[in-house]
PDB file of N, CA and C in Angstrom:
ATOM      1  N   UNK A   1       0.847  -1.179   0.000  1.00  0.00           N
ATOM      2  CA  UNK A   1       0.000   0.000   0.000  1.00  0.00           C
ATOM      3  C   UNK A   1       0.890   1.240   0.000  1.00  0.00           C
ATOM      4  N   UNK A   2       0.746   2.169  -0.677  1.00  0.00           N
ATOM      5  CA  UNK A   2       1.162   3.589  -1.215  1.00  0.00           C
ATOM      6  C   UNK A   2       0.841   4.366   0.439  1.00  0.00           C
ATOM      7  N   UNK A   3       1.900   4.997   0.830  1.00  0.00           N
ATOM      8  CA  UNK A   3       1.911   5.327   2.528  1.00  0.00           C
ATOM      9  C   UNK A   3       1.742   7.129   1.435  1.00  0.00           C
ATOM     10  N   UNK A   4       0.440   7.201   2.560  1.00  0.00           N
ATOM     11  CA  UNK A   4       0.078   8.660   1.863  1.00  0.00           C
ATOM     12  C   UNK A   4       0.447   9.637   2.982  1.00  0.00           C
ATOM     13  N   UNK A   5       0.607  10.932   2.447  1.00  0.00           N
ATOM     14  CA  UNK A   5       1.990  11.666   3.504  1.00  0.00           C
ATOM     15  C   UNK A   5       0.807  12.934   3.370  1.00  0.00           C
ATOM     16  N   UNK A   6       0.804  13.355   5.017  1.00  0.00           N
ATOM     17  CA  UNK A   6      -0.131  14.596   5.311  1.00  0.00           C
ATOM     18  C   UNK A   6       1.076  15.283   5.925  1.00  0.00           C
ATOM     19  N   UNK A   7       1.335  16.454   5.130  1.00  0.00           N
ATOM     20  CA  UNK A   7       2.063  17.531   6.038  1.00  0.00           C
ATOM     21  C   UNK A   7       1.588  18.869   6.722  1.00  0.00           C
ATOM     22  N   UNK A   8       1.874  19.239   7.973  1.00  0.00           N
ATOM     23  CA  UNK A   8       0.986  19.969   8.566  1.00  0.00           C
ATOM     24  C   UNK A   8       1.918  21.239   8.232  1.00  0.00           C
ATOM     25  N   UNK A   9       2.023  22.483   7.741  1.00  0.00           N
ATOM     26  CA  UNK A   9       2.564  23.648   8.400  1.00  0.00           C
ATOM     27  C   UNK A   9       1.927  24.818   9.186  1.00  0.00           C
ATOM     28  N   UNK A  10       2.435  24.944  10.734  1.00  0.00           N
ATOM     29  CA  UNK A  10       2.007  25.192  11.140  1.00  0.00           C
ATOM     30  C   UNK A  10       2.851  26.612  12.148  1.00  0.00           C
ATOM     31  N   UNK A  11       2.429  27.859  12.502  1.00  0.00           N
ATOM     32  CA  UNK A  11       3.524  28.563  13.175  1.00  0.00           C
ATOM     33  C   UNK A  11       3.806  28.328  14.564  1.00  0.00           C
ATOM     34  N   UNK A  12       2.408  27.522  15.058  1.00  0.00           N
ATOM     35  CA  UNK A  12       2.623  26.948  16.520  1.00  0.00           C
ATOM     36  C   UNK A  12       2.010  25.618  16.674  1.00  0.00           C
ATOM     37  N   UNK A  13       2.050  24.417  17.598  1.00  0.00           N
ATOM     38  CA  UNK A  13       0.839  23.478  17.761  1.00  0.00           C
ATOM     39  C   UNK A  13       0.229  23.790  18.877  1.00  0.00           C
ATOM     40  N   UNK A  14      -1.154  24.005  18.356  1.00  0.00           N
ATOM     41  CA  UNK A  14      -1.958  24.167  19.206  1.00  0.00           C
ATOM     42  C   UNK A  14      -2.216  23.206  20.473  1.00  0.00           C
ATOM     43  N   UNK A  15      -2.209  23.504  21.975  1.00  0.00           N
ATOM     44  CA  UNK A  15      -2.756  22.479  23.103  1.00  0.00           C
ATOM     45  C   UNK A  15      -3.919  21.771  22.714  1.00  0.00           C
ATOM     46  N   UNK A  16      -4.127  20.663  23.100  1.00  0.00           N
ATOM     47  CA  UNK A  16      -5.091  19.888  23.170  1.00  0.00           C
ATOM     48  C   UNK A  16      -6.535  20.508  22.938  1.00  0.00           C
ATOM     49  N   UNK A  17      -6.669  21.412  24.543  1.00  0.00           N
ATOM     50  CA  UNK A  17      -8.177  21.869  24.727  1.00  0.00           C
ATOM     51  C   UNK A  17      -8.207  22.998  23.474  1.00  0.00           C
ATOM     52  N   UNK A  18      -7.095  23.141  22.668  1.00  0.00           N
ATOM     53  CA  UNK A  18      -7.410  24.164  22.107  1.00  0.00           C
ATOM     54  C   UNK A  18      -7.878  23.019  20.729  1.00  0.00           C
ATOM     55  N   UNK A  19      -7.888  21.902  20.399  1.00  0.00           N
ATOM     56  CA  UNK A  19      -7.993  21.489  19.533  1.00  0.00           C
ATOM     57  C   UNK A  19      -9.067  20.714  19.509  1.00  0.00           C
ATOM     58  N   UNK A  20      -9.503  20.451  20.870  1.00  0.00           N
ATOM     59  CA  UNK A  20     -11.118  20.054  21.156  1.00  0.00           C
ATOM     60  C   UNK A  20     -12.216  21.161  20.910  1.00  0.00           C
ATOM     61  N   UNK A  21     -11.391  22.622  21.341  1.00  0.00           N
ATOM     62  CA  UNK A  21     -12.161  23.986  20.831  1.00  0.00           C
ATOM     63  C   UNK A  21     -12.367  24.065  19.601  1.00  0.00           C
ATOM     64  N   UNK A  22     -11.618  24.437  18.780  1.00  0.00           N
ATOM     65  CA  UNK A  22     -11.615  24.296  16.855  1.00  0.00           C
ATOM     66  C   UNK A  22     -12.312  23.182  16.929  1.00  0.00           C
ATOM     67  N   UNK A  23     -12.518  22.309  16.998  1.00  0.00           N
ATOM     68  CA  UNK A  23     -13.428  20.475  16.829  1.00  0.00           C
ATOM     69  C   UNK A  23     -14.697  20.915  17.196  1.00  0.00           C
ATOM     70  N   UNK A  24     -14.907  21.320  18.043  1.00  0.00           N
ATOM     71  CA  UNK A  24     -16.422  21.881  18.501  1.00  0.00           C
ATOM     72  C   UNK A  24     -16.533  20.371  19.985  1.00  0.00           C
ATOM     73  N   UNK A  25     -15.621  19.764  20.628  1.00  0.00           N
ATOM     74  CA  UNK A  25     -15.674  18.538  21.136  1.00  0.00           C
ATOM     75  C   UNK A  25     -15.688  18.978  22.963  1.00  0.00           C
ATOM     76  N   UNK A  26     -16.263  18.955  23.568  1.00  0.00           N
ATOM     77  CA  UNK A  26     -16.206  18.481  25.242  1.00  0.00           C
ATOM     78  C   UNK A  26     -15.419  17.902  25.570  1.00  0.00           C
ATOM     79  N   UNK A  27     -14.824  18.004  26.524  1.00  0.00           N
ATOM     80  CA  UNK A  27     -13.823  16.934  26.928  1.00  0.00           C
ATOM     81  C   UNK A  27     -14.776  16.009  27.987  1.00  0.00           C
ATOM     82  N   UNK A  28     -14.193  14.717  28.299  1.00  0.00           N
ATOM     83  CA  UNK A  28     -14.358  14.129  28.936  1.00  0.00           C
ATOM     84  C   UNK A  28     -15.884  13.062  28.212  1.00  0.00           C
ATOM     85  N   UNK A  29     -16.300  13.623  26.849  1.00  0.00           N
ATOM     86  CA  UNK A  29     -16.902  12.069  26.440  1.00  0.00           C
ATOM     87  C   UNK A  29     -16.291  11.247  25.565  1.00  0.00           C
ATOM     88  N   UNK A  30     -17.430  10.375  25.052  1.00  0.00           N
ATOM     89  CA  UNK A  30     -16.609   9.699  23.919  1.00  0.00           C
ATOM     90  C   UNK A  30     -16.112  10.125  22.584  1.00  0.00           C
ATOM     91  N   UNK A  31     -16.444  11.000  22.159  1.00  0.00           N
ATOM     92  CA  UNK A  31     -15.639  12.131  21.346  1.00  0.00           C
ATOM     93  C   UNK A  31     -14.827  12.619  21.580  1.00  0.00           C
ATOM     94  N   UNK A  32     -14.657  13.329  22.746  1.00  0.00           N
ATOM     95  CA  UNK A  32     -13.106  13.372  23.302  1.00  0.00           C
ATOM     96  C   UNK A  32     -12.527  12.431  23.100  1.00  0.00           C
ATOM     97  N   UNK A  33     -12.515  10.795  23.820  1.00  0.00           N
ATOM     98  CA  UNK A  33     -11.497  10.248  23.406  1.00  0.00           C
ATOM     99  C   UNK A  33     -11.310   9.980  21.673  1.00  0.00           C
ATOM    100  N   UNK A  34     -12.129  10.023  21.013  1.00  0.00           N
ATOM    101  CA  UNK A  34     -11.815   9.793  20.081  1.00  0.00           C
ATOM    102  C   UNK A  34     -10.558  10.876  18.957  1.00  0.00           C
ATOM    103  N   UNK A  35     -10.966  11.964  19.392  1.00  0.00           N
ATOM    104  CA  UNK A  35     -10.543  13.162  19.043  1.00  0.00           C
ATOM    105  C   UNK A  35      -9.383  13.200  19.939  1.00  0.00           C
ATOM    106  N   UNK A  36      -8.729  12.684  21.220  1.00  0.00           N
ATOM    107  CA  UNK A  36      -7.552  12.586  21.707  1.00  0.00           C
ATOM    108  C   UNK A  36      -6.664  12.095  21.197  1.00  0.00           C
ATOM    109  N   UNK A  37      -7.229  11.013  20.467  1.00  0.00           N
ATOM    110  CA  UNK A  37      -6.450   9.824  19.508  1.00  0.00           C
ATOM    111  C   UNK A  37      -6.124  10.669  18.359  1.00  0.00           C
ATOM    112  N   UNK A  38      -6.924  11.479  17.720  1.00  0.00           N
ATOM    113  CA  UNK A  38      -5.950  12.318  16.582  1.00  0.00           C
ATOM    114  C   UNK A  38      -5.830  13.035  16.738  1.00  0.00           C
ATOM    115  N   UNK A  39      -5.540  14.056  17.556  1.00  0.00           N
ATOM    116  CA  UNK A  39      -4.856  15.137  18.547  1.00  0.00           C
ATOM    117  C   UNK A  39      -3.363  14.277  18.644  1.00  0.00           C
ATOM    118  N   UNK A  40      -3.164  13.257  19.173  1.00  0.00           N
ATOM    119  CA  UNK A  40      -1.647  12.604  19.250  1.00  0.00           C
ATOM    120  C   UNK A  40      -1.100  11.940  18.042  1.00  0.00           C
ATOM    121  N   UNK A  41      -1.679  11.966  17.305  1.00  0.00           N
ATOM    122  CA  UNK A  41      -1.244  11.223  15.837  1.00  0.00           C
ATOM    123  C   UNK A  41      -0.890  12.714  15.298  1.00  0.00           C
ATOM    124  N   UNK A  42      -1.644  13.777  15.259  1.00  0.00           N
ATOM    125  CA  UNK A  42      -1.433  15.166  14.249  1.00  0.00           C
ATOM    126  C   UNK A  42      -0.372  15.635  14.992  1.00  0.00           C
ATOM    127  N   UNK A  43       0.077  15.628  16.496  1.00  0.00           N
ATOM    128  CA  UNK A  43       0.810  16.643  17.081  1.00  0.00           C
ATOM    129  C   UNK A  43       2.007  16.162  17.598  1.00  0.00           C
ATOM    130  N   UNK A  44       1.858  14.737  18.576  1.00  0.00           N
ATOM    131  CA  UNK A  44       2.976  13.855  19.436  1.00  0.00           C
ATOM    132  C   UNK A  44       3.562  13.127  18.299  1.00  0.00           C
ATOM    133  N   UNK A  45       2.735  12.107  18.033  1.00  0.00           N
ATOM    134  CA  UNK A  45       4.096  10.994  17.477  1.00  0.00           C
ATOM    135  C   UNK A  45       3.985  11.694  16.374  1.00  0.00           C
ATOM    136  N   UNK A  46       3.884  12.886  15.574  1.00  0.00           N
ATOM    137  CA  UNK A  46       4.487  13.238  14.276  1.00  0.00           C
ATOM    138  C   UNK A  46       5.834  13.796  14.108  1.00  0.00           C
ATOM    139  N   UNK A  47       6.413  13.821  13.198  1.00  0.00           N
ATOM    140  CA  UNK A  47       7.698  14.024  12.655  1.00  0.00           C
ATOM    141  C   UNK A  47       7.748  15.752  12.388  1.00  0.00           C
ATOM    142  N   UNK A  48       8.572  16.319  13.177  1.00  0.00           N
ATOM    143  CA  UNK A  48       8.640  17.869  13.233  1.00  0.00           C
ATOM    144  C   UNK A  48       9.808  17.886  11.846  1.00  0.00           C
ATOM    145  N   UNK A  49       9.730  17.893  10.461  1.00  0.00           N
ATOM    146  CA  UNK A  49      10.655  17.884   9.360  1.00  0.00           C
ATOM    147  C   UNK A  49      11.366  19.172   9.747  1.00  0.00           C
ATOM    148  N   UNK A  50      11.339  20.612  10.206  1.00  0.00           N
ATOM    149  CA  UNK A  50      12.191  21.271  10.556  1.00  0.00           C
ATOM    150  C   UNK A  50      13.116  21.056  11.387  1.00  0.00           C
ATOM    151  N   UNK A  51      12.821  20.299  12.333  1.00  0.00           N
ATOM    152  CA  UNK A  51      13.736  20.003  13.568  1.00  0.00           C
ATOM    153  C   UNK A  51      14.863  19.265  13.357  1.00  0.00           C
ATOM    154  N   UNK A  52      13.960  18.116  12.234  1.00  0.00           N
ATOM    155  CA  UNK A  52      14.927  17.006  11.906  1.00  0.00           C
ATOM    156  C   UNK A  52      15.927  17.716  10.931  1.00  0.00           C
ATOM    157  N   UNK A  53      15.520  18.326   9.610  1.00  0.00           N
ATOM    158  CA  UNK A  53      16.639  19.082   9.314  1.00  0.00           C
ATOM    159  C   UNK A  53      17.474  19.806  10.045  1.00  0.00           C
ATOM    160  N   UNK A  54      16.937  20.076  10.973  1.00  0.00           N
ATOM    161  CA  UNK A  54      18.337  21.169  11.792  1.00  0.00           C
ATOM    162  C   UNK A  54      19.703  20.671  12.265  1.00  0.00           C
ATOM    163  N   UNK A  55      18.739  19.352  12.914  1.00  0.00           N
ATOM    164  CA  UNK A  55      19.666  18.319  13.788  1.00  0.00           C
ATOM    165  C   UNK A  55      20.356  17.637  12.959  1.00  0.00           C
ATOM    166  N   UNK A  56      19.672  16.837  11.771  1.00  0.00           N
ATOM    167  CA  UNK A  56      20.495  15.663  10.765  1.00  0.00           C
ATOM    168  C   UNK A  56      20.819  15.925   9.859  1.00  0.00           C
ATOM    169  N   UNK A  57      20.379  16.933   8.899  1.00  0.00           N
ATOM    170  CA  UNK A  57      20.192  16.671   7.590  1.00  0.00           C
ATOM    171  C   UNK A  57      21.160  18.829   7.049  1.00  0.00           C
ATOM    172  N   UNK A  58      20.952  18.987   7.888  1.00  0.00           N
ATOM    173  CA  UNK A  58      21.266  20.822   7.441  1.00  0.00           C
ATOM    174  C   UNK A  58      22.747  21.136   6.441  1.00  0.00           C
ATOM    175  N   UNK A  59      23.911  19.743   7.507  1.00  0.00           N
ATOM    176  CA  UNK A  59      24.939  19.394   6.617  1.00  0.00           C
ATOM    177  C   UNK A  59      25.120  19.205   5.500  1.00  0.00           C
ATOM    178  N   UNK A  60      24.696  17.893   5.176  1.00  0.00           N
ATOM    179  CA  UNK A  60      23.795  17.340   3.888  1.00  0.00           C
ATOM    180  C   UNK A  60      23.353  18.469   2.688  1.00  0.00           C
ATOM    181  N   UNK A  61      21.827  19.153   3.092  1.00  0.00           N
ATOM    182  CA  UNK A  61      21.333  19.971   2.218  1.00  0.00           C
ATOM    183  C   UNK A  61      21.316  21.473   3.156  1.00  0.00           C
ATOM    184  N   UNK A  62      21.685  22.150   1.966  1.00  0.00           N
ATOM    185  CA  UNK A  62      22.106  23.620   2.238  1.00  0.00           C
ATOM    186  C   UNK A  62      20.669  24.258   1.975  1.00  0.00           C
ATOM    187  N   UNK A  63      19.269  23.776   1.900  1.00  0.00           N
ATOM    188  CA  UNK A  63      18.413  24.581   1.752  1.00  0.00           C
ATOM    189  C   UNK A  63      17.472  23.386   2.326  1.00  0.00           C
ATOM    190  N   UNK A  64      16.757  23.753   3.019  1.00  0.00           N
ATOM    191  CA  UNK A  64      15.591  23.261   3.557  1.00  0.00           C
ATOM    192  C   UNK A  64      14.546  22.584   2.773  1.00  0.00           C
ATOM    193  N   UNK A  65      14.359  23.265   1.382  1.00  0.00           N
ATOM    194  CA  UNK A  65      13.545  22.912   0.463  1.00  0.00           C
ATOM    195  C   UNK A  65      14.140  21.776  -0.482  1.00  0.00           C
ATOM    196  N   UNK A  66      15.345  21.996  -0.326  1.00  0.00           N
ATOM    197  CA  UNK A  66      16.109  20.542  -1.433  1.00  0.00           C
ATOM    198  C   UNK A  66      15.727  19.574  -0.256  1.00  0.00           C
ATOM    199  N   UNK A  67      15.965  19.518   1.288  1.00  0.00           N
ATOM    200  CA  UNK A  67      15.822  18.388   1.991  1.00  0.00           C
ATOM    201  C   UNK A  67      14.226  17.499   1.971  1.00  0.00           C
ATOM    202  N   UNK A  68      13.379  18.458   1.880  1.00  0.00           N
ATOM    203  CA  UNK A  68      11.875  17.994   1.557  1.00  0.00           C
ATOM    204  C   UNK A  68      11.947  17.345   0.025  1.00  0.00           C
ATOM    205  N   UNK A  69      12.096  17.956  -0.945  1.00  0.00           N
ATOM    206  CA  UNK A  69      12.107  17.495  -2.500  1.00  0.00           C
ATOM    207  C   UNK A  69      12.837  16.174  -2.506  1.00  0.00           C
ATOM    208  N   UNK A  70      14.235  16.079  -1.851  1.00  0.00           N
ATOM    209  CA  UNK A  70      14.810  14.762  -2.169  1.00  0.00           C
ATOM    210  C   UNK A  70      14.640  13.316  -0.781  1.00  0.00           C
ATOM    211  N   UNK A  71      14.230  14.365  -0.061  1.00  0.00           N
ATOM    212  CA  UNK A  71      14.542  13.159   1.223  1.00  0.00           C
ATOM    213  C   UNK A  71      12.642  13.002   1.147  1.00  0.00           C
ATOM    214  N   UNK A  72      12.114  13.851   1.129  1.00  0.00           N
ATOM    215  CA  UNK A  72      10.289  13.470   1.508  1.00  0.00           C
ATOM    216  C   UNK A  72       9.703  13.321   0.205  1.00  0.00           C
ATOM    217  N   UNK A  73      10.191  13.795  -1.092  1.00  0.00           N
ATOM    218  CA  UNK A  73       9.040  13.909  -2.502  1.00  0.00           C
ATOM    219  C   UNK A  73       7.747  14.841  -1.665  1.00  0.00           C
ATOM    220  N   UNK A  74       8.281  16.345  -1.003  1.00  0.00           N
ATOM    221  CA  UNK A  74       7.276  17.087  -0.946  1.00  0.00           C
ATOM    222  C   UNK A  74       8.268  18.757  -1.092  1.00  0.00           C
ATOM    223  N   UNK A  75       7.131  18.982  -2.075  1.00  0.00           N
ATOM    224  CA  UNK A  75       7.556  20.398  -2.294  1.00  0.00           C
ATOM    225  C   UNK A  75       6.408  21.226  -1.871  1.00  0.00           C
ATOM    226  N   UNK A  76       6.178  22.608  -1.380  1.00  0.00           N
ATOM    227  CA  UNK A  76       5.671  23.634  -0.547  1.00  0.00           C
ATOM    228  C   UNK A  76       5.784  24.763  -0.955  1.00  0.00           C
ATOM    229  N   UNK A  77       4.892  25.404  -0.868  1.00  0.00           N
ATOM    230  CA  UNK A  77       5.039  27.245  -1.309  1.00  0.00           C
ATOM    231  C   UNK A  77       6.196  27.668  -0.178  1.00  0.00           C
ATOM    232  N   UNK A  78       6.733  29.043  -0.117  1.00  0.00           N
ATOM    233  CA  UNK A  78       7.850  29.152   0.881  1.00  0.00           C
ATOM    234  C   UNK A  78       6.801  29.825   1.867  1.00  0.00           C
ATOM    235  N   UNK A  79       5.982  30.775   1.827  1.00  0.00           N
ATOM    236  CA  UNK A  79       4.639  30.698   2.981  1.00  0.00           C
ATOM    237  C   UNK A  79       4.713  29.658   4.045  1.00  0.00           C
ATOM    238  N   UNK A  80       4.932  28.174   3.432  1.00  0.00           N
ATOM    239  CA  UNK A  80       4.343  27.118   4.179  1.00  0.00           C
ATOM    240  C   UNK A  80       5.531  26.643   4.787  1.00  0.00           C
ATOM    241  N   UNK A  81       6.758  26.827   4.137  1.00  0.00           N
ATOM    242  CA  UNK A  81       8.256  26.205   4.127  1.00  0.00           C
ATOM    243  C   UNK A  81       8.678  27.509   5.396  1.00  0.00           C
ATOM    244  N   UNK A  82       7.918  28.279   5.876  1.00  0.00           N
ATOM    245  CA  UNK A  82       8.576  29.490   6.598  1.00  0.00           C
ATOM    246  C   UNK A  82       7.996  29.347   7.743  1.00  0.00           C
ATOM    247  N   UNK A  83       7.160  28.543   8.267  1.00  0.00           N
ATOM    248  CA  UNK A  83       6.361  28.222   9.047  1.00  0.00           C
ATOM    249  C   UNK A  83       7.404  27.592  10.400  1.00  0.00           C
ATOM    250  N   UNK A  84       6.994  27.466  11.579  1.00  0.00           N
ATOM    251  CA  UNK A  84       8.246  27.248  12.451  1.00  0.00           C
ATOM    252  C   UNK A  84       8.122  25.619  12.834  1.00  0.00           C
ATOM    253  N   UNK A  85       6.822  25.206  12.167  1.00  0.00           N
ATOM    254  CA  UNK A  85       7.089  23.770  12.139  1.00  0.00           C
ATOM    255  C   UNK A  85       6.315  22.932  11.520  1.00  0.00           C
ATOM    256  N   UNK A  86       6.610  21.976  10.343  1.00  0.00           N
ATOM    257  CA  UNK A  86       6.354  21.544   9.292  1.00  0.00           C
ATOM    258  C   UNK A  86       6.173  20.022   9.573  1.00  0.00           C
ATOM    259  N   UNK A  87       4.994  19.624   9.965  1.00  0.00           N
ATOM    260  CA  UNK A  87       5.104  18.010  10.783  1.00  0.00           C
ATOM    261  C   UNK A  87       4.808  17.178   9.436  1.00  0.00           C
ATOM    262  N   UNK A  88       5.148  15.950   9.882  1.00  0.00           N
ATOM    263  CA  UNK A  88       4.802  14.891   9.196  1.00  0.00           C
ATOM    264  C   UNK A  88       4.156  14.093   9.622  1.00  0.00           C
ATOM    265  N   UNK A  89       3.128  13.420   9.595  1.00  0.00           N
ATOM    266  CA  UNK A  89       2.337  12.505  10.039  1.00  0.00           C
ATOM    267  C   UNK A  89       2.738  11.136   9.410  1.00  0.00           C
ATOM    268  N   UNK A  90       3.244  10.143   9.892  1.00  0.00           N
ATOM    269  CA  UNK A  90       3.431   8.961   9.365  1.00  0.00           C
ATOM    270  C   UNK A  90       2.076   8.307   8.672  1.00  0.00           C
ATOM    271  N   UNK A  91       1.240   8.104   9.999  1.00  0.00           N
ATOM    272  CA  UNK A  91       0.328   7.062   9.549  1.00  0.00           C
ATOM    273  C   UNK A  91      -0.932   7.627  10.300  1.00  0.00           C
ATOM    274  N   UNK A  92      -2.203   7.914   9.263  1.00  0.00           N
ATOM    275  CA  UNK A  92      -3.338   8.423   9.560  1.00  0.00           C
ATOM    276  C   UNK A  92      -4.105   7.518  10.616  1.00  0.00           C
ATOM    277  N   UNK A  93      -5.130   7.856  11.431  1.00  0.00           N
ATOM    278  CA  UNK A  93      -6.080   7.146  12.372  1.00  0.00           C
ATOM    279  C   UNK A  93      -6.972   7.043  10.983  1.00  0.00           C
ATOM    280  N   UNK A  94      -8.044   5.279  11.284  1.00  0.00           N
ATOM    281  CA  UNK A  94      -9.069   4.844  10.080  1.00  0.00           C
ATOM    282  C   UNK A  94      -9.747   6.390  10.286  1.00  0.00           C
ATOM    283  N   UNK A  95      -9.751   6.808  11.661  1.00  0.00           N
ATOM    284  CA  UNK A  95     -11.468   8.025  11.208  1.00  0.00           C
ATOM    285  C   UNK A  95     -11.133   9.505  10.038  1.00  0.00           C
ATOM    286  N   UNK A  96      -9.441   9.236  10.141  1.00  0.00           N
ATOM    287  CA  UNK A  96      -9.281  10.569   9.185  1.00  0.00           C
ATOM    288  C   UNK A  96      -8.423   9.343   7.701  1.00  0.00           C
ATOM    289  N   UNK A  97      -8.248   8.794   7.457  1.00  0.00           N
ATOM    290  CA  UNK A  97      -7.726   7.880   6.406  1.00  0.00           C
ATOM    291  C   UNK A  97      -9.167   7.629   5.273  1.00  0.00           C
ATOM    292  N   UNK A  98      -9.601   8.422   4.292  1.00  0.00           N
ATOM    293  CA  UNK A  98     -10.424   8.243   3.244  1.00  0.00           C
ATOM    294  C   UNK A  98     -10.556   6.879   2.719  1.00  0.00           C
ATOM    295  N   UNK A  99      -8.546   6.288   2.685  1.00  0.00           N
ATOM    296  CA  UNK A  99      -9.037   4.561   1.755  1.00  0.00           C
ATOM    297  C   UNK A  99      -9.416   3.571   3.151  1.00  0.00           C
ATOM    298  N   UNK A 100      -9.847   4.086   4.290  1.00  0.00           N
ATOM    299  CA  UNK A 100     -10.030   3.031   5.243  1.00  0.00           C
ATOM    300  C   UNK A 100     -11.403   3.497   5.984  1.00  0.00           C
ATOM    301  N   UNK A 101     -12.283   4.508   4.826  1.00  0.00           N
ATOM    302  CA  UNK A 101     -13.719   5.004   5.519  1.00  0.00           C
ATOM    303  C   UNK A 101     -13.616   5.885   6.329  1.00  0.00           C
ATOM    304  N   UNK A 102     -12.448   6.708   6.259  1.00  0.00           N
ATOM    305  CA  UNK A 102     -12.672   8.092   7.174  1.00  0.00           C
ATOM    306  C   UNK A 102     -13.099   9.300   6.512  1.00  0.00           C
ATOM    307  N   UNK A 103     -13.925   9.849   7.443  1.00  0.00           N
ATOM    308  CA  UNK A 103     -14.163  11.018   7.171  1.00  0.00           C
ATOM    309  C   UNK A 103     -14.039  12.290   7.500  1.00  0.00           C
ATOM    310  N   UNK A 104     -13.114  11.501   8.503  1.00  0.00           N
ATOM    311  CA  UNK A 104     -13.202  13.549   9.596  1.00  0.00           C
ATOM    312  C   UNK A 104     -11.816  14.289   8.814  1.00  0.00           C
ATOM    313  N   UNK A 105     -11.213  13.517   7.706  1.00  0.00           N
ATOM    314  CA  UNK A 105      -9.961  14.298   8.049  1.00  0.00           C
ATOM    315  C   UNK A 105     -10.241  15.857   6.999  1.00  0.00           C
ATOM    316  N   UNK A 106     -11.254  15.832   6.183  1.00  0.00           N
ATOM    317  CA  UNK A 106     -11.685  17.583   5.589  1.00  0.00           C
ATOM    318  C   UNK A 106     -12.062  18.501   6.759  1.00  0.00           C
ATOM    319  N   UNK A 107     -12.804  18.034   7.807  1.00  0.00           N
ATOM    320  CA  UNK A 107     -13.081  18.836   8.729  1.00  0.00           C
ATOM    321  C   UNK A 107     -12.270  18.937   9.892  1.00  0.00           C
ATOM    322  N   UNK A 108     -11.274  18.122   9.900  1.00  0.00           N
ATOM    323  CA  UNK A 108      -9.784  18.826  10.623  1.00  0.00           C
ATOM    324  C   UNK A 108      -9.082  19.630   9.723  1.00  0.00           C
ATOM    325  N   UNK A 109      -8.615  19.212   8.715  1.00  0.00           N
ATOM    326  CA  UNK A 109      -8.035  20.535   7.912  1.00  0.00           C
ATOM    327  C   UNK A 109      -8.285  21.684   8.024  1.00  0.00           C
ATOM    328  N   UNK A 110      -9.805  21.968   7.665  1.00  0.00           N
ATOM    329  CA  UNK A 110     -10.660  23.251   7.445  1.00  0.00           C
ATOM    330  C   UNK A 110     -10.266  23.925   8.946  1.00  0.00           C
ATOM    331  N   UNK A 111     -10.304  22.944   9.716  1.00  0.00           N
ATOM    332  CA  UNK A 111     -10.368  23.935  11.212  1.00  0.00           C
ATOM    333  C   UNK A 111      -8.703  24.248  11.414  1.00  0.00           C
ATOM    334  N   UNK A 112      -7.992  23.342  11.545  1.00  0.00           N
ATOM    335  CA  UNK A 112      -6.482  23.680  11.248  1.00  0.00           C
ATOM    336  C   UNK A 112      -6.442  25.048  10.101  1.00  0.00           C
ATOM    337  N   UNK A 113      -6.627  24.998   8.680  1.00  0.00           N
ATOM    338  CA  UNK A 113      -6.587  26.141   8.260  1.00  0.00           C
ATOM    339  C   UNK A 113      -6.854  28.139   8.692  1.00  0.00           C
ATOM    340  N   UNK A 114      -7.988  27.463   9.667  1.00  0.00           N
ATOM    341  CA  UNK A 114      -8.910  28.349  10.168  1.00  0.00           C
ATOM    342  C   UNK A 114      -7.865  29.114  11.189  1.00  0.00           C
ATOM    343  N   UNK A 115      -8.154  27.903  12.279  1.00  0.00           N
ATOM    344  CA  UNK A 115      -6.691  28.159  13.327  1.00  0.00           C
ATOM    345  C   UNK A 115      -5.101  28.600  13.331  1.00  0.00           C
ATOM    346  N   UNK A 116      -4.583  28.405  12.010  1.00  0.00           N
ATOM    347  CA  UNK A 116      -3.761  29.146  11.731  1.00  0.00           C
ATOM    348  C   UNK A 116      -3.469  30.518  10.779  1.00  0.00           C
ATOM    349  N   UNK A 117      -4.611  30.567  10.065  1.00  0.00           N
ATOM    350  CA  UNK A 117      -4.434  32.096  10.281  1.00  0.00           C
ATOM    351  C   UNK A 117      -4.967  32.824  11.052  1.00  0.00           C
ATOM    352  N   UNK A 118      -5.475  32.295  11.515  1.00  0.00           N
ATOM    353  CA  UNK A 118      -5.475  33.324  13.244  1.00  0.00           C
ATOM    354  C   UNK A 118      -4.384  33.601  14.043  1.00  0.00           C
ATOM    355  N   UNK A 119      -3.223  32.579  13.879  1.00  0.00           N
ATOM    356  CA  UNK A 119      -1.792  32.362  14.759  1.00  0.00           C
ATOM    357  C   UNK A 119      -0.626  33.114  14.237  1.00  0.00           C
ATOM    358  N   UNK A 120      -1.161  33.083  12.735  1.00  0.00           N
ATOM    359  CA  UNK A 120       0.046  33.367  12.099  1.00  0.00           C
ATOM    360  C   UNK A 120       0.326  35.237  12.285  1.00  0.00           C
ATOM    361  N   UNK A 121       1.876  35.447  12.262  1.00  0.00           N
ATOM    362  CA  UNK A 121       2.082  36.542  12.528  1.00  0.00           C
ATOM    363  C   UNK A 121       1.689  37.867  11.292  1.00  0.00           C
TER     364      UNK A 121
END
């Protein structure tokens, strides 16, 4: 199976309750947990690609944007490439994964979109 790659750019990650807020979600039901579960897939175990360039790769490639093009096969407007942190999500939860019957993941975007230009400077 073709591992499909969601990259987030983002100028901050938002806390949790702030991401149950944008969701429209309560904490403490079963939507919460469900929505906890991709709250830690979008934010914890994802791959901060700026960081990792800083630390591994900066040697290597002298531009940030050659390290995405050759090491990820993802290229970015510089808007998005200027952002202070550029995650990678390995592997989607089924409820946001389209080839496994998800559906929430347009209406996390939209609110992520939303939420960051509000953040952005």
């Amino acid at each position: 199976m073709k591992e499909r790659k969601l990259i987030l750019p983002l100028p901050t990650i938002p806390s949790q309750s702030e991401f149950f807020e944008m969701m429209s979600i309560k904490p403490g039901g079963l939507a919460a947990q469900l929505v906890q579960d991709v709250y830690k897939v979008l934010f914890i175990y994802s791959v901060d690609l700026k960081a990792e360039y800083r630390r591994y790769y900066s040697v290597e490639y002298d531009q940030f944007s050659d390290y995405l093009k050759l090491c990820h096969g993802v290229r970015m407007p510089e808007a998005d490439e200027n952002q202070t942190y550029i995650l990678h999500v390995g592997r989607l939860p089924q409820m946001l994964d389209s080839e496994q019957g998800g559906t929430y993941l347009k209406p996390v975007m939209a609110a992520l979109r939303n939420w960051r230009s509000s953040h952005e400077a």
